[in-house]
PDB file of N, CA and C in Angstrom:
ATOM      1  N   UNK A   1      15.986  11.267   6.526  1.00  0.00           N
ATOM      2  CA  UNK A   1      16.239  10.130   7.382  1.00  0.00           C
ATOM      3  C   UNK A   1      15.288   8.996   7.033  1.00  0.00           C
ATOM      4  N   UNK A   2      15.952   7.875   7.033  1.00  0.00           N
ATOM      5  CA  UNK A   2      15.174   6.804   6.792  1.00  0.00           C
ATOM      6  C   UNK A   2      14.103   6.036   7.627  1.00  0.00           C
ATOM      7  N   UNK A   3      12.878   5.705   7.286  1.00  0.00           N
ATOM      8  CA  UNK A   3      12.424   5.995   8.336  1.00  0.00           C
ATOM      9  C   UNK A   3      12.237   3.928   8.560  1.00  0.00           C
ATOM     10  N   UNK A   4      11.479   3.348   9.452  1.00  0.00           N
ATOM     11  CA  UNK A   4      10.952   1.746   9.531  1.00  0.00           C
ATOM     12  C   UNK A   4      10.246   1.747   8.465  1.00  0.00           C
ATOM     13  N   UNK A   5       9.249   0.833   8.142  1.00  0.00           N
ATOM     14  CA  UNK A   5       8.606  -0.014   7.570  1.00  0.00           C
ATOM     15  C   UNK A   5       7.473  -1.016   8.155  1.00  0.00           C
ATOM     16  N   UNK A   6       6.597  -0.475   9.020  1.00  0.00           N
ATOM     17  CA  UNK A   6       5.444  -1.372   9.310  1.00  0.00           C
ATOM     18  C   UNK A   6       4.470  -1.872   8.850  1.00  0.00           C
ATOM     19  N   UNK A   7       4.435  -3.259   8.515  1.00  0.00           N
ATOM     20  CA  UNK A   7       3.507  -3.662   7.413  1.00  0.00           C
ATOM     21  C   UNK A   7       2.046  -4.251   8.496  1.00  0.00           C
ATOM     22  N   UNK A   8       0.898  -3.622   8.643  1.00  0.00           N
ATOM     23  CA  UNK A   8       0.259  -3.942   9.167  1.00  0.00           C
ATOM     24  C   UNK A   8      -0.270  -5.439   8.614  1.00  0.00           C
ATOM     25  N   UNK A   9      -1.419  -6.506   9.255  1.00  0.00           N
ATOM     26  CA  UNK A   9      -1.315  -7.307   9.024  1.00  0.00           C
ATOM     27  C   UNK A   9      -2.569  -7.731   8.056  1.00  0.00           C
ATOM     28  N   UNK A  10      -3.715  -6.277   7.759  1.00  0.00           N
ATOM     29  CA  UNK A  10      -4.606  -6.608   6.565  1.00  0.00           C
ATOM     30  C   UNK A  10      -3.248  -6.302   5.244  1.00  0.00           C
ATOM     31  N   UNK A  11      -2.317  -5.063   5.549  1.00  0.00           N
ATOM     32  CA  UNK A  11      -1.346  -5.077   4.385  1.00  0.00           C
ATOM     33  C   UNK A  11      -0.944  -6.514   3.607  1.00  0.00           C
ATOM     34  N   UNK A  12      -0.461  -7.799   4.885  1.00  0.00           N
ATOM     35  CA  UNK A  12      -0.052  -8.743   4.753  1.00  0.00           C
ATOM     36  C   UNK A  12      -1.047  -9.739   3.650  1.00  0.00           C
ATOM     37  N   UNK A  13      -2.516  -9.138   3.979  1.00  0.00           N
ATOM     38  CA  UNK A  13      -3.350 -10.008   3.247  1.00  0.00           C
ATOM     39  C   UNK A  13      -3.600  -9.811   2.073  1.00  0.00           C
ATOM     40  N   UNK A  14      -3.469  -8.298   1.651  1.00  0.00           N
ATOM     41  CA  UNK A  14      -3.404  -8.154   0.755  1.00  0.00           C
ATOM     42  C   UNK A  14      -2.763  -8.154  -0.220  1.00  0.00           C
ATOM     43  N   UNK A  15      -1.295  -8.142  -0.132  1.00  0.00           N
ATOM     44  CA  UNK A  15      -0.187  -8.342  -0.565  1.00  0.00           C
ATOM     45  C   UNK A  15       0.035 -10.109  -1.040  1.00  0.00           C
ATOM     46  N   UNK A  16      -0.676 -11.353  -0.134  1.00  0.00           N
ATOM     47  CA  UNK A  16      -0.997 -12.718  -0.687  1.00  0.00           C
ATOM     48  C   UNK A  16      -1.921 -12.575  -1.295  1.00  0.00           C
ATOM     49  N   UNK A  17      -2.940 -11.554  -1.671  1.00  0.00           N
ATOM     50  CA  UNK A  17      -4.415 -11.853  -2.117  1.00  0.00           C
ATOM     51  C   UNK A  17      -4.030 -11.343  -3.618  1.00  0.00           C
ATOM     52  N   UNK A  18      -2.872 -10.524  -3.962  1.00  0.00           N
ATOM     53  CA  UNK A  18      -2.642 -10.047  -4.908  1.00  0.00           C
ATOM     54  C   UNK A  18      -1.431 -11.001  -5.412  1.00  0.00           C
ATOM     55  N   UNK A  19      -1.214 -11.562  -4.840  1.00  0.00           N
ATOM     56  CA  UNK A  19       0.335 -13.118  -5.008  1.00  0.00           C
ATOM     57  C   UNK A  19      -0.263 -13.818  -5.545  1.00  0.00           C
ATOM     58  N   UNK A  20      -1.260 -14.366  -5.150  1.00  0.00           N
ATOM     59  CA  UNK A  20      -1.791 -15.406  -5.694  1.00  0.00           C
ATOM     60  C   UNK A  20      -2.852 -15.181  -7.044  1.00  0.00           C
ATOM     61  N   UNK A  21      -3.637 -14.287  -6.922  1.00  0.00           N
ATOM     62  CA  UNK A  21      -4.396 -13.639  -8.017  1.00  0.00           C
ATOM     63  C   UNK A  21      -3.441 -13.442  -9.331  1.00  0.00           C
ATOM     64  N   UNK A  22      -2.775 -13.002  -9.453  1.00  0.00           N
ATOM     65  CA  UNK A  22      -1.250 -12.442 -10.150  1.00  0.00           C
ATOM     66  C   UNK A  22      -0.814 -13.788 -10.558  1.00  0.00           C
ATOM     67  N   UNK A  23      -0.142 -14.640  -9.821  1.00  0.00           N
ATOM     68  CA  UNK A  23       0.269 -16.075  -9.926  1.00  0.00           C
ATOM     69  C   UNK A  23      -0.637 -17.062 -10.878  1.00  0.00           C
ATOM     70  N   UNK A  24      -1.815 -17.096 -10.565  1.00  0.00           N
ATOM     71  CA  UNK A  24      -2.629 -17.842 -11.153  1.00  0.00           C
ATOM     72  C   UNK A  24      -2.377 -18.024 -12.979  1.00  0.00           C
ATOM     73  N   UNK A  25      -1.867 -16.495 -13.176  1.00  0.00           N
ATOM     74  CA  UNK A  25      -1.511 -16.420 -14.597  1.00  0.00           C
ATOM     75  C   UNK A  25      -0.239 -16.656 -14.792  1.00  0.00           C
ATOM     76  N   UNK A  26       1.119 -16.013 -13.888  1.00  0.00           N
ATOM     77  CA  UNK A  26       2.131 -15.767 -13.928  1.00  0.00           C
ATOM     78  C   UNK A  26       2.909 -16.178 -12.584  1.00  0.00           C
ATOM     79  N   UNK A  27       3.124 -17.648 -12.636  1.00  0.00           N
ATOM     80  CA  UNK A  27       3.974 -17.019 -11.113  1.00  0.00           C
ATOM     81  C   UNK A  27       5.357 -16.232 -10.699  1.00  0.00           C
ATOM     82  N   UNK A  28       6.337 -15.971 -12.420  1.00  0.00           N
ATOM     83  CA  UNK A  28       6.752 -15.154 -12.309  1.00  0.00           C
ATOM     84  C   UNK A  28       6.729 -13.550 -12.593  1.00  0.00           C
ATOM     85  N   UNK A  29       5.172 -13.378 -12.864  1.00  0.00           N
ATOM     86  CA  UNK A  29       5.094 -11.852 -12.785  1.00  0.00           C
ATOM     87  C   UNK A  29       4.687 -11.540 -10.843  1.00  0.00           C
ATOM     88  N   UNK A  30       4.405 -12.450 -10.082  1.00  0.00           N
ATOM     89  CA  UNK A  30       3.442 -12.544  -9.116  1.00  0.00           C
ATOM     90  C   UNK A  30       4.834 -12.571  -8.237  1.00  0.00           C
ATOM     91  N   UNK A  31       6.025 -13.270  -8.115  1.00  0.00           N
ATOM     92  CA  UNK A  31       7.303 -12.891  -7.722  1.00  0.00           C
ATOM     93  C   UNK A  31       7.831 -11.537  -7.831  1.00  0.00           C
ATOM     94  N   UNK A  32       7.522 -11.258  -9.372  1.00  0.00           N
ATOM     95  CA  UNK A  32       8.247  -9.673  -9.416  1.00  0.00           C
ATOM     96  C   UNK A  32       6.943  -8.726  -8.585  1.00  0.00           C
ATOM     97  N   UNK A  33       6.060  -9.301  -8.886  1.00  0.00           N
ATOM     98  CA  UNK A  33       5.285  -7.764  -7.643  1.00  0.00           C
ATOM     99  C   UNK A  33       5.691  -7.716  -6.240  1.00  0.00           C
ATOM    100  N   UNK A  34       5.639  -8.829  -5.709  1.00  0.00           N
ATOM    101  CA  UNK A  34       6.080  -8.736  -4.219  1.00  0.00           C
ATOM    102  C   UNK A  34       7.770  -7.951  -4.226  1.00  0.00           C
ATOM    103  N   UNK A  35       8.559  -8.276  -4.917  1.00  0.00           N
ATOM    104  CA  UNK A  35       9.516  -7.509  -4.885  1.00  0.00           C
ATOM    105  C   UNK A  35       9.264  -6.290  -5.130  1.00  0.00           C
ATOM    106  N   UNK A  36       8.591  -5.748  -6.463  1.00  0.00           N
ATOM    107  CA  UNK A  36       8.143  -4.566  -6.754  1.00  0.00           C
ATOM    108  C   UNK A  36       7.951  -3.523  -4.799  1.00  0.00           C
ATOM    109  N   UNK A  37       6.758  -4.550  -4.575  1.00  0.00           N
ATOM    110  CA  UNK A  37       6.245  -4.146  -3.347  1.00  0.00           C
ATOM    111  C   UNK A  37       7.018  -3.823  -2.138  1.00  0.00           C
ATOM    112  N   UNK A  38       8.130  -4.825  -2.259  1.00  0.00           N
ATOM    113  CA  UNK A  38       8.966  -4.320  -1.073  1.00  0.00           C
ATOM    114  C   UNK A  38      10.023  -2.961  -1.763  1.00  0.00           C
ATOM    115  N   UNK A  39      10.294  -2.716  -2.918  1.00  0.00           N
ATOM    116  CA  UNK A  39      11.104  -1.883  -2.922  1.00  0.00           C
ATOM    117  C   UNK A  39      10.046  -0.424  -3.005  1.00  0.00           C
ATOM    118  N   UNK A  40       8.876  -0.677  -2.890  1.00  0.00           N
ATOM    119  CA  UNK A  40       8.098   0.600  -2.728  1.00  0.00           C
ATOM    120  C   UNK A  40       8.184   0.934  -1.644  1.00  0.00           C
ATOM    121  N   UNK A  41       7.983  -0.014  -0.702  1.00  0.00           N
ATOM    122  CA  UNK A  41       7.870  -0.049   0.945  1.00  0.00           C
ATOM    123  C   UNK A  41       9.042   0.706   1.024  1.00  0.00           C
ATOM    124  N   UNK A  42      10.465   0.405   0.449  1.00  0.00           N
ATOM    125  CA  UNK A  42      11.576   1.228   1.347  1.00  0.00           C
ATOM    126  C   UNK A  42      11.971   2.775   0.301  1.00  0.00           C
ATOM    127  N   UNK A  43      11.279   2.882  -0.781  1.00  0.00           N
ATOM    128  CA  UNK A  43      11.090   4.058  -1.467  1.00  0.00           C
ATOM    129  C   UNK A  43       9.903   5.239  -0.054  1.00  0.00           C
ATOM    130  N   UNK A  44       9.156   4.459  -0.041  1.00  0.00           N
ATOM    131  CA  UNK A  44       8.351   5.537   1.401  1.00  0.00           C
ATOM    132  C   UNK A  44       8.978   5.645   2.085  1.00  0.00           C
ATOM    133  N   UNK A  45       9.873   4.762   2.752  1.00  0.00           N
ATOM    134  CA  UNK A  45      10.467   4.909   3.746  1.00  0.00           C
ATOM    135  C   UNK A  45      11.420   5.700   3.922  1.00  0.00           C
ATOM    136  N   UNK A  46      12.100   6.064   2.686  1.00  0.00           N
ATOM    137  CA  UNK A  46      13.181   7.066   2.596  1.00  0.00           C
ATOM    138  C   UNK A  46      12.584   8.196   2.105  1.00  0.00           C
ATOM    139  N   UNK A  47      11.431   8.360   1.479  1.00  0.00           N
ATOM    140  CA  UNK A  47      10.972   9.294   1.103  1.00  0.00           C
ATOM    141  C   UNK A  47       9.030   9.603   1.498  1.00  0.00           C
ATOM    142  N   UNK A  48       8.592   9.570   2.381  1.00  0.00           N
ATOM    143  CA  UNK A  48       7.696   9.345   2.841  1.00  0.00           C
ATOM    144  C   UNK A  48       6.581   9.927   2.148  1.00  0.00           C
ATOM    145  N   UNK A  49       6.382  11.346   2.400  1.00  0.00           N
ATOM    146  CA  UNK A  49       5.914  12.643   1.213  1.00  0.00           C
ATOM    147  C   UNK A  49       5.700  12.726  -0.119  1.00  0.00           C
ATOM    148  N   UNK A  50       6.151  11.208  -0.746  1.00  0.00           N
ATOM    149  CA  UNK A  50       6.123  11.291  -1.997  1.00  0.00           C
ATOM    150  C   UNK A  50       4.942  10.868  -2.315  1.00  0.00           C
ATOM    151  N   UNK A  51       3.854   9.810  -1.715  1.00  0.00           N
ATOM    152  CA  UNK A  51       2.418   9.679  -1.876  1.00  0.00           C
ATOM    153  C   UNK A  51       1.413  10.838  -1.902  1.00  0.00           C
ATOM    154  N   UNK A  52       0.144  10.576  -2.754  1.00  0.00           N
ATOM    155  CA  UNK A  52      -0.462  11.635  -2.602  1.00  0.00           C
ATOM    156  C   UNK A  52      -1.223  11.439  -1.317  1.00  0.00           C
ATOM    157  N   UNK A  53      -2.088  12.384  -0.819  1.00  0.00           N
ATOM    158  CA  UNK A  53      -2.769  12.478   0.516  1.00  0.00           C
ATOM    159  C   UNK A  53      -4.186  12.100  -0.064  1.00  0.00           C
ATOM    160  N   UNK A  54      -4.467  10.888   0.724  1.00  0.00           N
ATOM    161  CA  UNK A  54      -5.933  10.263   0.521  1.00  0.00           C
ATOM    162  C   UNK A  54      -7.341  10.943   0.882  1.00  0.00           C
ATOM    163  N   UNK A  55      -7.692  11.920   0.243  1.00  0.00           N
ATOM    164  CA  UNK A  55      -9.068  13.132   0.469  1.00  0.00           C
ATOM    165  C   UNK A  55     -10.210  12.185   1.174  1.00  0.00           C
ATOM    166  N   UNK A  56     -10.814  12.587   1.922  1.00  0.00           N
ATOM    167  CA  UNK A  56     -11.662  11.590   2.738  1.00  0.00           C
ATOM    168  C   UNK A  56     -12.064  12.476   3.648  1.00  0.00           C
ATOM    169  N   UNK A  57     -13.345  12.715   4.192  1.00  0.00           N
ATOM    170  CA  UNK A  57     -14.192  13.147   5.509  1.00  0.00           C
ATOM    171  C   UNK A  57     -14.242  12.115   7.059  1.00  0.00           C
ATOM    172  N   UNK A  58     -13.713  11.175   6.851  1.00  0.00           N
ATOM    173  CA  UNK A  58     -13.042  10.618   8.045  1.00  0.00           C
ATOM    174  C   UNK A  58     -12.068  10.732   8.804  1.00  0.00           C
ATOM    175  N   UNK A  59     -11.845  11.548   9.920  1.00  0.00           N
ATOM    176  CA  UNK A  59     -10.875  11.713  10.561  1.00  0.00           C
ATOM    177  C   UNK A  59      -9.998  10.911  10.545  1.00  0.00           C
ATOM    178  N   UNK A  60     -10.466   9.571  10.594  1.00  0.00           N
ATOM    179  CA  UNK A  60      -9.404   8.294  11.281  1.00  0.00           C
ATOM    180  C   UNK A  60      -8.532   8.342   9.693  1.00  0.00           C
ATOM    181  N   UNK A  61      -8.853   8.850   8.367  1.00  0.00           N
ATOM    182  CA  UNK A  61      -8.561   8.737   7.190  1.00  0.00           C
ATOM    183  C   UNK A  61      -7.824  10.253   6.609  1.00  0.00           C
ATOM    184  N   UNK A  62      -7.446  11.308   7.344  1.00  0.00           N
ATOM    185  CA  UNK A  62      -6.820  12.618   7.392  1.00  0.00           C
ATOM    186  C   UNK A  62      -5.160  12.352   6.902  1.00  0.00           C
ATOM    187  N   UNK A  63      -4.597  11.537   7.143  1.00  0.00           N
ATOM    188  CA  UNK A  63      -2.920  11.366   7.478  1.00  0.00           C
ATOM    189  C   UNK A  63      -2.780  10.396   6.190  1.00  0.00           C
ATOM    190  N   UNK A  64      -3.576   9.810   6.037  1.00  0.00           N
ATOM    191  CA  UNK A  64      -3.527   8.049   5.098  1.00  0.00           C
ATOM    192  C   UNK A  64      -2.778   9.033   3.495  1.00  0.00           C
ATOM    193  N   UNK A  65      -1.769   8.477   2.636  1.00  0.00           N
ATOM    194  CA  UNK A  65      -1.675   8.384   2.044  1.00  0.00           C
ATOM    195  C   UNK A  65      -1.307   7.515   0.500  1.00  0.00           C
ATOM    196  N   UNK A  66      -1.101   7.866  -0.708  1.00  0.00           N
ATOM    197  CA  UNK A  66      -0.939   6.239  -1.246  1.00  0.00           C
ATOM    198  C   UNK A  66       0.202   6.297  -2.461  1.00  0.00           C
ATOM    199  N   UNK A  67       0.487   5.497  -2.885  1.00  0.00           N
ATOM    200  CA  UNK A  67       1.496   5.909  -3.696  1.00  0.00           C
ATOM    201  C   UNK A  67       1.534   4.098  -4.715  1.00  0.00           C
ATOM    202  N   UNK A  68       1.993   4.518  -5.788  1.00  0.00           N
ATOM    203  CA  UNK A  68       1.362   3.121  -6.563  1.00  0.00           C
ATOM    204  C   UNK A  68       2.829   2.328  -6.330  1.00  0.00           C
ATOM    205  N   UNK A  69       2.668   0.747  -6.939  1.00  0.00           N
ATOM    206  CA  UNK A  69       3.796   0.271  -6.447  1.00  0.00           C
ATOM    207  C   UNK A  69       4.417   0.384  -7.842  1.00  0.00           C
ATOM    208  N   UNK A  70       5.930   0.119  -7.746  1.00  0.00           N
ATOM    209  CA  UNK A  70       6.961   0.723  -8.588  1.00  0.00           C
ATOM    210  C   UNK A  70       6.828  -1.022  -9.621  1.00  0.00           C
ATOM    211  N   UNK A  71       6.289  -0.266 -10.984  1.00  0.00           N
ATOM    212  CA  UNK A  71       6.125  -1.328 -12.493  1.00  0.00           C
ATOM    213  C   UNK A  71       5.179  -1.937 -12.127  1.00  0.00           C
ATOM    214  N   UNK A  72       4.161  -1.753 -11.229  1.00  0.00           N
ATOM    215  CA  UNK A  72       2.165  -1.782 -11.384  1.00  0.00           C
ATOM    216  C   UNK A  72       1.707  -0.708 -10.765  1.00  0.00           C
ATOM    217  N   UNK A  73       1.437   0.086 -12.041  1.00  0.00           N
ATOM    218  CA  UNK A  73       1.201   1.437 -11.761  1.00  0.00           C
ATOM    219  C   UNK A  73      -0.590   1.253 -10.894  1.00  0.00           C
ATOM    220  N   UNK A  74      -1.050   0.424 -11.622  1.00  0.00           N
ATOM    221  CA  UNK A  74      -3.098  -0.077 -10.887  1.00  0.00           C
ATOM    222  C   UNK A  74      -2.768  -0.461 -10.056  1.00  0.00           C
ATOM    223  N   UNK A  75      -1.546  -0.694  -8.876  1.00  0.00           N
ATOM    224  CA  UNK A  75      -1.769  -1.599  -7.743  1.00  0.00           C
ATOM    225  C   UNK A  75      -1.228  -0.155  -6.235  1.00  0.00           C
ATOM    226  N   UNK A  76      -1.892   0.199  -5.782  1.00  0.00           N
ATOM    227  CA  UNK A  76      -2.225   1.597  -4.827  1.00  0.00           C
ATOM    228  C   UNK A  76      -1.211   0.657  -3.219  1.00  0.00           C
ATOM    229  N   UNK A  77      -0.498   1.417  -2.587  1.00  0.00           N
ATOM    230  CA  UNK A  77       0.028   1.223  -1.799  1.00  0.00           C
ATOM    231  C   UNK A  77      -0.614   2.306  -0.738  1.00  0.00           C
ATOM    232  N   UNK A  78      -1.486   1.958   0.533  1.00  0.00           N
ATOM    233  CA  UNK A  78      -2.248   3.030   1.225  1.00  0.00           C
ATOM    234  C   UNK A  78      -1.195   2.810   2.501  1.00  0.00           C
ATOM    235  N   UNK A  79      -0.424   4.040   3.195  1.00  0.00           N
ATOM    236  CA  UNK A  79       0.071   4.413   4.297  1.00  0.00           C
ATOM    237  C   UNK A  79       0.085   5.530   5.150  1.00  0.00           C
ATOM    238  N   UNK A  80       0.425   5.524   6.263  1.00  0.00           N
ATOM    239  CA  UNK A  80       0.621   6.743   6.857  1.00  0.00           C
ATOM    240  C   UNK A  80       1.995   6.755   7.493  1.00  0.00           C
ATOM    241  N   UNK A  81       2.142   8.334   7.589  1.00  0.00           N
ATOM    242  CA  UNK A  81       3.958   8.232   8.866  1.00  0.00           C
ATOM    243  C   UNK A  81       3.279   8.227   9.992  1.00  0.00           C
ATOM    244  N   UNK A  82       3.879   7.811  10.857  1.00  0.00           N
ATOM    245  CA  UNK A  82       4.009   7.135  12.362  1.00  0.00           C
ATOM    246  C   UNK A  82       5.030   7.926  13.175  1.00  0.00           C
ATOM    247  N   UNK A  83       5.198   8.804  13.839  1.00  0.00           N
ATOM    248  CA  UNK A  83       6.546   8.541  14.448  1.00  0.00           C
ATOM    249  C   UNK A  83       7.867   8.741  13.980  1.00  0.00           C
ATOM    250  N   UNK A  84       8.611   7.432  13.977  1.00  0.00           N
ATOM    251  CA  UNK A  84       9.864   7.268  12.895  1.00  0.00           C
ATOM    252  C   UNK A  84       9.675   6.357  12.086  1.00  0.00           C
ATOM    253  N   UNK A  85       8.325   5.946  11.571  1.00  0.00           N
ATOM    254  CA  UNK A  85       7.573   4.878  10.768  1.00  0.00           C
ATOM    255  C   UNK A  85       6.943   5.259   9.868  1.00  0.00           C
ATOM    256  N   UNK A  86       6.978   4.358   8.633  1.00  0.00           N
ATOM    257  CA  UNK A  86       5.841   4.180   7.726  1.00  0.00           C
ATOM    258  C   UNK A  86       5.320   2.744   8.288  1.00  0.00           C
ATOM    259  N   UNK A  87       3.326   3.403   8.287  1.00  0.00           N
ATOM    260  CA  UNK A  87       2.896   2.360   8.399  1.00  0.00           C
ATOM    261  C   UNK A  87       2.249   1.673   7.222  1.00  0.00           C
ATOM    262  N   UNK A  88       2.446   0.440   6.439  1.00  0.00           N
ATOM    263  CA  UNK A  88       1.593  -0.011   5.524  1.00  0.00           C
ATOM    264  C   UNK A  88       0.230  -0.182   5.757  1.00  0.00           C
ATOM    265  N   UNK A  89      -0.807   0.372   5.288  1.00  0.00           N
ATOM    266  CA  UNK A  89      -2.164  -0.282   5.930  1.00  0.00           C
ATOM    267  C   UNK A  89      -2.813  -1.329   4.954  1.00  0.00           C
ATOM    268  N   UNK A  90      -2.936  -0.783   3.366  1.00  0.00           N
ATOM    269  CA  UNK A  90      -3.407  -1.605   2.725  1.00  0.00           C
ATOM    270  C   UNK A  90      -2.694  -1.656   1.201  1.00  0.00           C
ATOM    271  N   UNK A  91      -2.660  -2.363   0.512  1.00  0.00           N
ATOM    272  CA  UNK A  91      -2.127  -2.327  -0.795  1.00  0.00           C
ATOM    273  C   UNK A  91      -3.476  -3.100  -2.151  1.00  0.00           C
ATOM    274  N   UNK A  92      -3.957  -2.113  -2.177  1.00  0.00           N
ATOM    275  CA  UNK A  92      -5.449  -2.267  -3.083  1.00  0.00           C
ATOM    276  C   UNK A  92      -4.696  -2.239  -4.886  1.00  0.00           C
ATOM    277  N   UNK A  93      -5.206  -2.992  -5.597  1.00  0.00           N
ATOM    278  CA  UNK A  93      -5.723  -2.525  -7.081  1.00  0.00           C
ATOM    279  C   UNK A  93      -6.916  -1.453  -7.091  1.00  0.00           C
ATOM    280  N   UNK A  94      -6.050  -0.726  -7.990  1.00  0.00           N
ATOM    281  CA  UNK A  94      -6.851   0.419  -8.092  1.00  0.00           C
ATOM    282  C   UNK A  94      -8.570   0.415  -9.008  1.00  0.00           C
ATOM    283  N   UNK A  95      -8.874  -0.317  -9.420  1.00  0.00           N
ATOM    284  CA  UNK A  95     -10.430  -0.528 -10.182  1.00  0.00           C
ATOM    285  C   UNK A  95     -11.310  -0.801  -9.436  1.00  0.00           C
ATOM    286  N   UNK A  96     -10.356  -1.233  -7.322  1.00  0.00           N
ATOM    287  CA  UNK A  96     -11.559  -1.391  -6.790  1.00  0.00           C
ATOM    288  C   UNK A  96     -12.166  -0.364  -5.840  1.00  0.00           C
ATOM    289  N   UNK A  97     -13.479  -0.441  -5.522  1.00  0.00           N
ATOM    290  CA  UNK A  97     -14.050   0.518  -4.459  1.00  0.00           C
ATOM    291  C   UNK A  97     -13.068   1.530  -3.536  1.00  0.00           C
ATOM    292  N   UNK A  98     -11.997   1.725  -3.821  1.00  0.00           N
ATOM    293  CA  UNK A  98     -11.484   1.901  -2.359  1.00  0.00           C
ATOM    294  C   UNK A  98     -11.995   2.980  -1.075  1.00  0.00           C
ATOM    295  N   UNK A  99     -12.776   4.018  -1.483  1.00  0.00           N
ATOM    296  CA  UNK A  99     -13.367   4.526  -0.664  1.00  0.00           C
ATOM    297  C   UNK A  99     -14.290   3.672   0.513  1.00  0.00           C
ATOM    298  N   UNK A 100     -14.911   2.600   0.043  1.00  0.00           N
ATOM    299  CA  UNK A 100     -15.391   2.035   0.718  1.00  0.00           C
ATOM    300  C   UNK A 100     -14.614   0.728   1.819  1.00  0.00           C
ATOM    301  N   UNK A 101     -13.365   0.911   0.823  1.00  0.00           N
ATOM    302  CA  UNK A 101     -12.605  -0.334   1.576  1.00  0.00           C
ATOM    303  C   UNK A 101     -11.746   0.692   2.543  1.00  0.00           C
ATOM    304  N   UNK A 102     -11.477   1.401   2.267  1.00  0.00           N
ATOM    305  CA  UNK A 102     -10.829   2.404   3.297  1.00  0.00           C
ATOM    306  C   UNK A 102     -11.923   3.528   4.333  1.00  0.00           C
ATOM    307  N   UNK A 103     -12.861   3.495   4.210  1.00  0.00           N
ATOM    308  CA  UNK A 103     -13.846   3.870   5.370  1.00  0.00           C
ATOM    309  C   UNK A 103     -14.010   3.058   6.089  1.00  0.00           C
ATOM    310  N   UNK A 104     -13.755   3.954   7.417  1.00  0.00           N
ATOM    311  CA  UNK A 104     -14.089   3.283   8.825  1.00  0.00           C
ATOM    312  C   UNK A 104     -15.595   2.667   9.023  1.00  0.00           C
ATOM    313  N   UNK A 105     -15.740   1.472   9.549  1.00  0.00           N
ATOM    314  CA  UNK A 105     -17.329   0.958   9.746  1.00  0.00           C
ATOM    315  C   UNK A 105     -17.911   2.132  10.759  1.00  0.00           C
ATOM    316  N   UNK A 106     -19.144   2.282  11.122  1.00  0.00           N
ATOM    317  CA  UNK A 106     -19.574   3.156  11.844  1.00  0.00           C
ATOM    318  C   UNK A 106     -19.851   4.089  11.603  1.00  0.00           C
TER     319      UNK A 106
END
């Protein structure tokens, strides 16, 4: 069953932070990622399980999984299921920190 698509709203930032970065060289490779991106979004969505599970000692970080986006294999799509939802949380390039960008402050 197919499930929603919730794009939280750091997802949102990251998804322009990678538009425009991308663009700067290409604004039509920087078009095809956001598409890329949405057809990943509804690849989870129909298939949720297909990300790997994000290993982490943070509880709040147990469920999170990631899955790369479809023709940028370095660009990490981080979600969890919800409910009858995928939630988007973040969509990182992979060369950066992400342990640290995905740990809870505190």
């Amino acid at each position: 069953m197919k499930q929603r698509v919730v794009i939280r709203p750091a997802a949102h930032a990251d998804l322009l932070d990678h538009y425009v970065f991308i663009g700067l060289d290409s604004p039509r490779m920087a078009e095809r990622f956001m598409l890329a991106a949405q057809d990943t979004f509804q690849v989870l969505a129909e298939m949720p399980d297909i990300g790997t599970r994000w290993l982490s000692d943070h509880a709040a970080l147990q469920d999170v999984r990631y899955y790369h986006v479809e023709d940028f294999p370095n660009h990490l799509v981080f979600y969890r299921k919800v409910a009858d939802a995928v939630e988007v949380l973040h969509v990182f390039h992979g060369a950066r920190n992400i342990d640290d960008l995905l740990t809870p402050e505190g």
